[in-house]
C-alpha atoms as a PDB file:
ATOM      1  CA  UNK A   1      18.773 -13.025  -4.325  1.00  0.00           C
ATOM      2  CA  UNK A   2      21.839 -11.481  -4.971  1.00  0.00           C
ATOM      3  CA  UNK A   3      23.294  -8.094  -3.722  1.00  0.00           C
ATOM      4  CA  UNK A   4      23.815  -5.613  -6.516  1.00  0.00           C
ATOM      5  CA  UNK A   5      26.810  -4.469  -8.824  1.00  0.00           C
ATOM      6  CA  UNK A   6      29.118  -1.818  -7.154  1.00  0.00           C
ATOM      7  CA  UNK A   7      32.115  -1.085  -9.308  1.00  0.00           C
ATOM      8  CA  UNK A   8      30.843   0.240 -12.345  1.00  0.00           C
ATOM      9  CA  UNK A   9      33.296  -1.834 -13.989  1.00  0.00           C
ATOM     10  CA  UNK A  10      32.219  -5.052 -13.139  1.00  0.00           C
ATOM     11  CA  UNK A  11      31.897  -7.507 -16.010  1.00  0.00           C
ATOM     12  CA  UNK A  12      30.653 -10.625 -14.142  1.00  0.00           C
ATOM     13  CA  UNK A  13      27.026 -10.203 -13.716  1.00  0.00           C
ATOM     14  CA  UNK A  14      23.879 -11.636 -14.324  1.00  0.00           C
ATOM     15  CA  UNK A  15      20.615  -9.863 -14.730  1.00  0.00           C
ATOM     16  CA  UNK A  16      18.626 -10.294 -12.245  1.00  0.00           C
ATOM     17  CA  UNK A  17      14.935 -11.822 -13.433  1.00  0.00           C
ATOM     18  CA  UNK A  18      12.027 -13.473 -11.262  1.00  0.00           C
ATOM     19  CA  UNK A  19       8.873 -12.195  -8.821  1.00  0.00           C
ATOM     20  CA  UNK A  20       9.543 -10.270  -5.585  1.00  0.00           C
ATOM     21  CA  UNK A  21       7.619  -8.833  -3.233  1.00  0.00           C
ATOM     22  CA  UNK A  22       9.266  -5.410  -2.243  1.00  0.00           C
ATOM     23  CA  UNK A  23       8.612  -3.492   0.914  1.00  0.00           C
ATOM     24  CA  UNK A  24       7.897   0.131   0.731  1.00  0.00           C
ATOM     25  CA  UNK A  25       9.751   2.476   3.236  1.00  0.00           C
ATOM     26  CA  UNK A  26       8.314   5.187   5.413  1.00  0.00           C
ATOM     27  CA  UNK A  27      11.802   7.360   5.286  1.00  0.00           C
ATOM     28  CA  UNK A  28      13.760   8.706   1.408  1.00  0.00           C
ATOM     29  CA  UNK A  29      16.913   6.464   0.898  1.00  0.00           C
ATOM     30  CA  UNK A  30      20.091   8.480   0.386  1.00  0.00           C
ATOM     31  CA  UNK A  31      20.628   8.609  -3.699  1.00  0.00           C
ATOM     32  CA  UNK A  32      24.111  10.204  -2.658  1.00  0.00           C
ATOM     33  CA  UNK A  33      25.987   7.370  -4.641  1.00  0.00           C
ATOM     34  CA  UNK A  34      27.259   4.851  -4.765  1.00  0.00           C
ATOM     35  CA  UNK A  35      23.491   3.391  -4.115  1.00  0.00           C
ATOM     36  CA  UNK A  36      23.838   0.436  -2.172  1.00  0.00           C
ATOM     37  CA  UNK A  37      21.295  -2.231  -1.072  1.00  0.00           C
ATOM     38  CA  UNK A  38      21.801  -1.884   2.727  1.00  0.00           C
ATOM     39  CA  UNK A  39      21.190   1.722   2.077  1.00  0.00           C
ATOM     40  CA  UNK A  40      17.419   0.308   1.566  1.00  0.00           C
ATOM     41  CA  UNK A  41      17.499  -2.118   3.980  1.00  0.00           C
ATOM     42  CA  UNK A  42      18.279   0.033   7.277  1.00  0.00           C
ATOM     43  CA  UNK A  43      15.231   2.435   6.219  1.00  0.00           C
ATOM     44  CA  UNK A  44      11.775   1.868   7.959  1.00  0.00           C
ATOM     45  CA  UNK A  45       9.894   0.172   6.098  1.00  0.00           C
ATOM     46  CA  UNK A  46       5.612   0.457   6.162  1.00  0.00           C
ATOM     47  CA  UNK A  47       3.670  -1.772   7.533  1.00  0.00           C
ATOM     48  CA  UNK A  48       1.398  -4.045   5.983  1.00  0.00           C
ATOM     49  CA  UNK A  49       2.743  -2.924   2.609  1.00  0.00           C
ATOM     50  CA  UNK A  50       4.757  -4.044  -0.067  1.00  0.00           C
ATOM     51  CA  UNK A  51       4.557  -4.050  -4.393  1.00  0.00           C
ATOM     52  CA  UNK A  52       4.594  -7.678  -6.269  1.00  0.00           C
ATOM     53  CA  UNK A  53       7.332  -6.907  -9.210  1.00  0.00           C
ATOM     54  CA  UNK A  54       8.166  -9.145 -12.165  1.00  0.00           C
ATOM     55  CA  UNK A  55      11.346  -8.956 -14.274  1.00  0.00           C
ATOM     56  CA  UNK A  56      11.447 -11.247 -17.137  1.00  0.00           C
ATOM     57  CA  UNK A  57      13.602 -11.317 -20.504  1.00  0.00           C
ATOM     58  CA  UNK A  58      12.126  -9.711 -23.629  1.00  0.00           C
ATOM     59  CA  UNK A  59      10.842 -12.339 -25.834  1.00  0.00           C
ATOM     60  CA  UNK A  60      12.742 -11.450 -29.289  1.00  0.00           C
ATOM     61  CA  UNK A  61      11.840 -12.421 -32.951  1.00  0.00           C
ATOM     62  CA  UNK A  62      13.823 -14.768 -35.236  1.00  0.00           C
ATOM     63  CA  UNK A  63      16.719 -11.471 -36.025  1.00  0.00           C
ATOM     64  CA  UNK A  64      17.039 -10.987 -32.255  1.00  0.00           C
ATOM     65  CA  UNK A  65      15.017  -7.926 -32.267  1.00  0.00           C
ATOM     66  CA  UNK A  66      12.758  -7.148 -29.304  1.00  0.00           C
ATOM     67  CA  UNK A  67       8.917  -8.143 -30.305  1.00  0.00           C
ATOM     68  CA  UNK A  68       6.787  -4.548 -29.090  1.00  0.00           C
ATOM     69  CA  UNK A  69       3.310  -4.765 -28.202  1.00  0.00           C
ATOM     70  CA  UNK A  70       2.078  -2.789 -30.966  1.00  0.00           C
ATOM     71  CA  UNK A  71       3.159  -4.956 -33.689  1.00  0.00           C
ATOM     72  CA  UNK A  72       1.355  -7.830 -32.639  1.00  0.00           C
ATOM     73  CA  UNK A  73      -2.558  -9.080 -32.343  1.00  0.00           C
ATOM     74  CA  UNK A  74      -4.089  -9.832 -29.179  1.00  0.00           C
ATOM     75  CA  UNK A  75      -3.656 -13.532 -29.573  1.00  0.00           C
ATOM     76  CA  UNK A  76       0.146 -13.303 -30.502  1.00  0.00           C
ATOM     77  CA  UNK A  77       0.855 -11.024 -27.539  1.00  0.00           C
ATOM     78  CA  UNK A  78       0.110 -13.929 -24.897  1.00  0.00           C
ATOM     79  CA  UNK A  79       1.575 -16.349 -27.053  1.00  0.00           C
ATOM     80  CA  UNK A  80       4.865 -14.732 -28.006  1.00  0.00           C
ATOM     81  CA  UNK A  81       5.439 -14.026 -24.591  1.00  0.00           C
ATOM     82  CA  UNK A  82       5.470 -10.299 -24.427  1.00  0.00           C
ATOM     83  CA  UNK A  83       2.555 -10.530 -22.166  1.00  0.00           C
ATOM     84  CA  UNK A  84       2.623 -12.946 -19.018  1.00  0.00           C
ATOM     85  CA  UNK A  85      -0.009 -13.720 -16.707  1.00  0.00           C
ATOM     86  CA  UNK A  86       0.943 -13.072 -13.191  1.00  0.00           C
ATOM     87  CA  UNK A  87       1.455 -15.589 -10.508  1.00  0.00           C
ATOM     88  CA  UNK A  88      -1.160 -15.897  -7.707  1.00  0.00           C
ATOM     89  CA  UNK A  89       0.430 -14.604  -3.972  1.00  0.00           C
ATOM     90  CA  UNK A  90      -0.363 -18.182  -2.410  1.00  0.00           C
ATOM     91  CA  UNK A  91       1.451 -20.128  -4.748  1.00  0.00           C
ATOM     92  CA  UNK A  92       4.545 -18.910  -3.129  1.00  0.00           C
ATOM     93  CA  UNK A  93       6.510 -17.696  -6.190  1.00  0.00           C
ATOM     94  CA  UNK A  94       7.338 -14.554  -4.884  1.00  0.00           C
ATOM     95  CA  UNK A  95      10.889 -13.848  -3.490  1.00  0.00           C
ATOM     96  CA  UNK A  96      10.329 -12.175   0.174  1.00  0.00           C
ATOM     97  CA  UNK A  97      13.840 -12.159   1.409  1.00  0.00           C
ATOM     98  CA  UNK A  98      13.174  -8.325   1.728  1.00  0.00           C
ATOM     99  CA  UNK A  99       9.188  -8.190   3.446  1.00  0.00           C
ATOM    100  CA  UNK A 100      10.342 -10.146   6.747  1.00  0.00           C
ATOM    101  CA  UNK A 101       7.292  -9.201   9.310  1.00  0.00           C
ATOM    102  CA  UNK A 102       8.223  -7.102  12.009  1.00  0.00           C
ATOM    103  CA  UNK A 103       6.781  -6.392  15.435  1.00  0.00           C
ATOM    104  CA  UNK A 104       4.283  -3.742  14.400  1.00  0.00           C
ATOM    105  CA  UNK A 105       2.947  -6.217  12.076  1.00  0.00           C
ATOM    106  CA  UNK A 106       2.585  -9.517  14.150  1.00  0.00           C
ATOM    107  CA  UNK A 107       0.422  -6.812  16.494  1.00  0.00           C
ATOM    108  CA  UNK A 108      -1.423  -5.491  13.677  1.00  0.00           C
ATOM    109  CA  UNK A 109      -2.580  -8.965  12.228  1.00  0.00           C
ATOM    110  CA  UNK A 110      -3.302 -10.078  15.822  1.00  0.00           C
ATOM    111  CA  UNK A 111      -5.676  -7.261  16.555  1.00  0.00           C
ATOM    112  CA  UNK A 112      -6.906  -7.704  12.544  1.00  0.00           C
ATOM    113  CA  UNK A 113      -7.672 -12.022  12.933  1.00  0.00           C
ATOM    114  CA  UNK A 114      -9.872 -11.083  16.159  1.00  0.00           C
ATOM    115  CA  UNK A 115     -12.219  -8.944  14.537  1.00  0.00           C
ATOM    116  CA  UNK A 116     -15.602 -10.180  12.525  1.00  0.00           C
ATOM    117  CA  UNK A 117     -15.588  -9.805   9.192  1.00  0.00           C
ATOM    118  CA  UNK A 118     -19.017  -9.494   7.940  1.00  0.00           C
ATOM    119  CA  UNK A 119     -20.480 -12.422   5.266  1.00  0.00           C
ATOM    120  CA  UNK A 120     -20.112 -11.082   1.560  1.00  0.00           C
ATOM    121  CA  UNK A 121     -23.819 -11.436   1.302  1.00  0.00           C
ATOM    122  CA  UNK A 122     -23.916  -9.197   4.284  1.00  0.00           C
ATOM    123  CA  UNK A 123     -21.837  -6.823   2.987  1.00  0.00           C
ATOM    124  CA  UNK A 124     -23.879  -6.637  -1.091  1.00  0.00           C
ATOM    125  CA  UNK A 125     -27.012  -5.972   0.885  1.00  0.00           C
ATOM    126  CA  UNK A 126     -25.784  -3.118   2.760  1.00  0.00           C
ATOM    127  CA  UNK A 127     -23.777  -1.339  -0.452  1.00  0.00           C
ATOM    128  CA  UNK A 128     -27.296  -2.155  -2.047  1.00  0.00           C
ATOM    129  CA  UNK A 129     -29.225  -0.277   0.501  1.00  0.00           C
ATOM    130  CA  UNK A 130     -26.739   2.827   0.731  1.00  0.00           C
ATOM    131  CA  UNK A 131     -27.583   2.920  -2.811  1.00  0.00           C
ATOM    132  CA  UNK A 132     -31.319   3.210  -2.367  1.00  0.00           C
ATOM    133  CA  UNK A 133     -32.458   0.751  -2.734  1.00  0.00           C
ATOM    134  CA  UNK A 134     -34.135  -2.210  -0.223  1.00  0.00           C
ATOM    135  CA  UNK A 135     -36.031  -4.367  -2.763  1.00  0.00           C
ATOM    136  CA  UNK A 136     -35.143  -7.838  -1.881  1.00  0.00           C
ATOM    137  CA  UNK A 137     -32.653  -9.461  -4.509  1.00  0.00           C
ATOM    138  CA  UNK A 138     -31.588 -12.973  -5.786  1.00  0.00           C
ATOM    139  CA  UNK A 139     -27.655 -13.600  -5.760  1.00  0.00           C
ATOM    140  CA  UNK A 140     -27.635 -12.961  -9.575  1.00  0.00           C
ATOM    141  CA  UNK A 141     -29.399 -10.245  -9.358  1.00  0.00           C
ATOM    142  CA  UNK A 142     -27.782  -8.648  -6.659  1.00  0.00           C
ATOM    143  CA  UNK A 143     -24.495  -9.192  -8.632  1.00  0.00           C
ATOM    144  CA  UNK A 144     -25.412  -6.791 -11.533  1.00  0.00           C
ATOM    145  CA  UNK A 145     -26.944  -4.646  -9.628  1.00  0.00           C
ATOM    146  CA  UNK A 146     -23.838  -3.639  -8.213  1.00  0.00           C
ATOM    147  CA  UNK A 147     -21.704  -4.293 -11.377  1.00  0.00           C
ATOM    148  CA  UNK A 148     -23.703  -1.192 -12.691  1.00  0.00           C
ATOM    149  CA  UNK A 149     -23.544   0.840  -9.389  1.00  0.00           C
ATOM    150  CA  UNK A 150     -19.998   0.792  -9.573  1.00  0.00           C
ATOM    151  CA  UNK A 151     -19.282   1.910 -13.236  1.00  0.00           C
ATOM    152  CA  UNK A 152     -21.514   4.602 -12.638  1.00  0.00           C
ATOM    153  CA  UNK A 153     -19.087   7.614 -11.532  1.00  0.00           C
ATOM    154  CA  UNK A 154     -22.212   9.483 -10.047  1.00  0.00           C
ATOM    155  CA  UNK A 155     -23.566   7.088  -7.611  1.00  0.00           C
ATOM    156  CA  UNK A 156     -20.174   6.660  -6.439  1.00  0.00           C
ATOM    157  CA  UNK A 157     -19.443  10.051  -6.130  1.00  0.00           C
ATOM    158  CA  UNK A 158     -22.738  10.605  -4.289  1.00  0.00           C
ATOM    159  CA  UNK A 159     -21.999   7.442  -1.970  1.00  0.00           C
ATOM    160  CA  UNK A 160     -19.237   6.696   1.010  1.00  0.00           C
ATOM    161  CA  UNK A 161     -19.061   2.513  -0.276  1.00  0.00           C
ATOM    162  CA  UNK A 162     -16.000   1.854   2.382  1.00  0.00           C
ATOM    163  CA  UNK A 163     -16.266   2.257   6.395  1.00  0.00           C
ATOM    164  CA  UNK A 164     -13.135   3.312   7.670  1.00  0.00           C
ATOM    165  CA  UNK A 165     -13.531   2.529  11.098  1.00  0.00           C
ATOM    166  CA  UNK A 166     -13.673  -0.980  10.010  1.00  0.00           C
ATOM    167  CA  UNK A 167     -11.000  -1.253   7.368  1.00  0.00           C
ATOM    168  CA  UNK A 168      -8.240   1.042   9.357  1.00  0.00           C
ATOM    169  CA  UNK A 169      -9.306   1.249  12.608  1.00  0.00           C
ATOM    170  CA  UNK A 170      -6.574   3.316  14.932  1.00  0.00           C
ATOM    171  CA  UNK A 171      -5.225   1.287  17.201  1.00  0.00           C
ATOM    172  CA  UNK A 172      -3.765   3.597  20.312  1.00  0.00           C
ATOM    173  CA  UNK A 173      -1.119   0.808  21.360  1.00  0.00           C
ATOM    174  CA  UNK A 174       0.363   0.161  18.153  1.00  0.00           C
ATOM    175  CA  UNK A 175       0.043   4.103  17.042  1.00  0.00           C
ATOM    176  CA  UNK A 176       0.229   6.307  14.187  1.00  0.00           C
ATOM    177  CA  UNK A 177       3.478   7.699  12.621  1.00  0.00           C
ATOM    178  CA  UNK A 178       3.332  11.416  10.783  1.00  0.00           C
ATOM    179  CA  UNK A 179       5.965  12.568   9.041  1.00  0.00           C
ATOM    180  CA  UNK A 180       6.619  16.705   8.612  1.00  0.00           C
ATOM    181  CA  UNK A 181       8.568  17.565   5.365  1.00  0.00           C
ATOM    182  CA  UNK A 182       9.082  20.750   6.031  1.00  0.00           C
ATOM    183  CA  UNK A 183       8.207  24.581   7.476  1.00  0.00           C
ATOM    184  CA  UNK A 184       8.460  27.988   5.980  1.00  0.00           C
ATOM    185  CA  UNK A 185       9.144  30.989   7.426  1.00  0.00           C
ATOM    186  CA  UNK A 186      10.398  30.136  10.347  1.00  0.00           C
ATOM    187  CA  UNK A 187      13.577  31.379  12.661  1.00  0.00           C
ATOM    188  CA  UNK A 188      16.042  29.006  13.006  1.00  0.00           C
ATOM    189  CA  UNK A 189      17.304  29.917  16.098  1.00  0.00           C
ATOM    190  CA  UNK A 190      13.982  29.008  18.044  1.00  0.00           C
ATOM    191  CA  UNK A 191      12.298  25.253  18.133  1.00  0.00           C
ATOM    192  CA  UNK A 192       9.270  24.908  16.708  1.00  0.00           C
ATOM    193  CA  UNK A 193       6.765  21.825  17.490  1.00  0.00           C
ATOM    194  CA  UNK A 194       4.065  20.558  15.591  1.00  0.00           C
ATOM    195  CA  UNK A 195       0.600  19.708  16.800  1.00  0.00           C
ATOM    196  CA  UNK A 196      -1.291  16.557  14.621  1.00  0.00           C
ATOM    197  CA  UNK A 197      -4.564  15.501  15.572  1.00  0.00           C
ATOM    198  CA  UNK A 198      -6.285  12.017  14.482  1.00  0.00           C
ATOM    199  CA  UNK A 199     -10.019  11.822  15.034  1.00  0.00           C
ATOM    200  CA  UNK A 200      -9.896  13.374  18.430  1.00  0.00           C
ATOM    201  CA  UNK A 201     -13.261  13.243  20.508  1.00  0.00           C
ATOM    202  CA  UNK A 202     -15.393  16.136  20.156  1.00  0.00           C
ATOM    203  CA  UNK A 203     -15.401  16.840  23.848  1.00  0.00           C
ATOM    204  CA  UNK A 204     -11.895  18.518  23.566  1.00  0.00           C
ATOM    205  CA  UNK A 205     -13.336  21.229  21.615  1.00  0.00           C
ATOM    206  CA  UNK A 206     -16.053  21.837  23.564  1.00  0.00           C
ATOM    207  CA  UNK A 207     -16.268  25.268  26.104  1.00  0.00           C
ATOM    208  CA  UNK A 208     -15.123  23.333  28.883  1.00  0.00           C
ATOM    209  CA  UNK A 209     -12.684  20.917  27.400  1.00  0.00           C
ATOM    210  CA  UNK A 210     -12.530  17.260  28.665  1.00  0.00           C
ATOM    211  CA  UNK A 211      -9.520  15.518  27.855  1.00  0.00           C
ATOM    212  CA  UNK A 212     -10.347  11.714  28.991  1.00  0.00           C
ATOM    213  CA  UNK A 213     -10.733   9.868  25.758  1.00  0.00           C
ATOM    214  CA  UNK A 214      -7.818  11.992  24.006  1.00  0.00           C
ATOM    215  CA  UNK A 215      -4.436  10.162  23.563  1.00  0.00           C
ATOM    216  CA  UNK A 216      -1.565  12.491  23.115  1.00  0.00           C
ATOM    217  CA  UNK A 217       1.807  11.968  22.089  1.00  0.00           C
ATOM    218  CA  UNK A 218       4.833  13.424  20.800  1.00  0.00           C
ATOM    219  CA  UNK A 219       8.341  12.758  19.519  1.00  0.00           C
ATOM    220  CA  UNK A 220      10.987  14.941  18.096  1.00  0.00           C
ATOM    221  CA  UNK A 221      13.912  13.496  15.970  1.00  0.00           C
ATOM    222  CA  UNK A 222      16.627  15.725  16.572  1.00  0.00           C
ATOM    223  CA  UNK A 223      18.344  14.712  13.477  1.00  0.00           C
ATOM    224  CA  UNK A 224      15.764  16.469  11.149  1.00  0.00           C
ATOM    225  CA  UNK A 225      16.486  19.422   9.374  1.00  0.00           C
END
């Protein structure tokens, strides 16, 4: 991968085409131009996340015009190129130059390989049951079952389907990271803190507060506005 075109007057260049996996960033880049890549690269990136991209050439017809979707069947669209089917992740197609893994993430999928994920049978039987229903189901069966659960916007609505404790469970050692855009109102000549609270015990908020099983923490970035 290439770095991209500065001067504006540049005539030797190349396009660039292929897959990528790109990171995405916790912090805003600076747009003040000119926009350079290790503008991007110095920014935090988030972990455990990143966007699969494909840029390819526009298939064009025998005058050299561009072929557009709506002019074409179905059939023609796959075969005419102007739709591509994309690339699986472990075939290792994907330029990742950009989504080295960091610390936070070695620590995340550590914690993430010890825990037990539950059997998919497991897992069809229990969405089954939070649906209301415990009749005993074949593997077919079970599939359409849920095939219809899930198109149906009212069940859904009606039903939590995900456990968040499982899928993003907080983890006090590797932390949480909040972000505060901005504050109104407010007199510049004083410092102001703010107070962020993630799924703090109960007991805290009790008459006679207990403060054991809460985790604090704080950190100011003095080079916020």
């Amino acid at each position: 991968m290439k770095d991209p075109v500065i001067n504006p007057k540049e005539e030797r260049y190349i396009l660039q085409s292929g897959n990528y996996q790109l990171p995405l960033f916790s912090q805003k880049p600076n747009l003040a131009p000119p926009i350079v890549i290790e503008g991007l690269t110095k920014l935090e990136k988030l972990a455990c996340a990143s966007l699969l991209v494909r840029i390819e050439k526009t298939p064009k017809d025998a005058k050299g015009r561009p072929l557009k979707y709506k002019d074409l069947d179905e059939s023609k669209r796959y075969e005419m190129g102007v739709i591509t089917l994309p690339p699986r992740y472990s075939q290792g197609l994907y330029n990742t130059f950009y989504c080295t893994v960091g610390l936070t993430e070695s620590e995340i999928f550590r914690e993430k390989s010890q825990r037990h994920d539950p059997d998919i049978v497991k897992a069809a039987n229990a969405a089954k049951e939070m649906l209301g229903t415990k009749e005993p189901m074949s593997g077919p069966q079970l599939r359409v079952f849920l095939e219809k659960s899930f198109t149906n916007t009212k069940a859904i609505a009606e039903q939590q389907m995900m456990n968040y404790n499982f899928f993003s469970q907080y983890i006090p050692k590797i932390g949480a990271k909040f972000a505060v855009e901005m504050m109104f109102n407010t007199d510049p000549k004083q410092l102001y803190l703010a107070i962020v609270s993630v799924n703090p015990p109960a007991s805290i908020y009790q008459k006679m507060p207990k403060f054991e099983k809460a985790i604090l923490f704080a950190d100011i970035d003095f080079d916020s506005p």
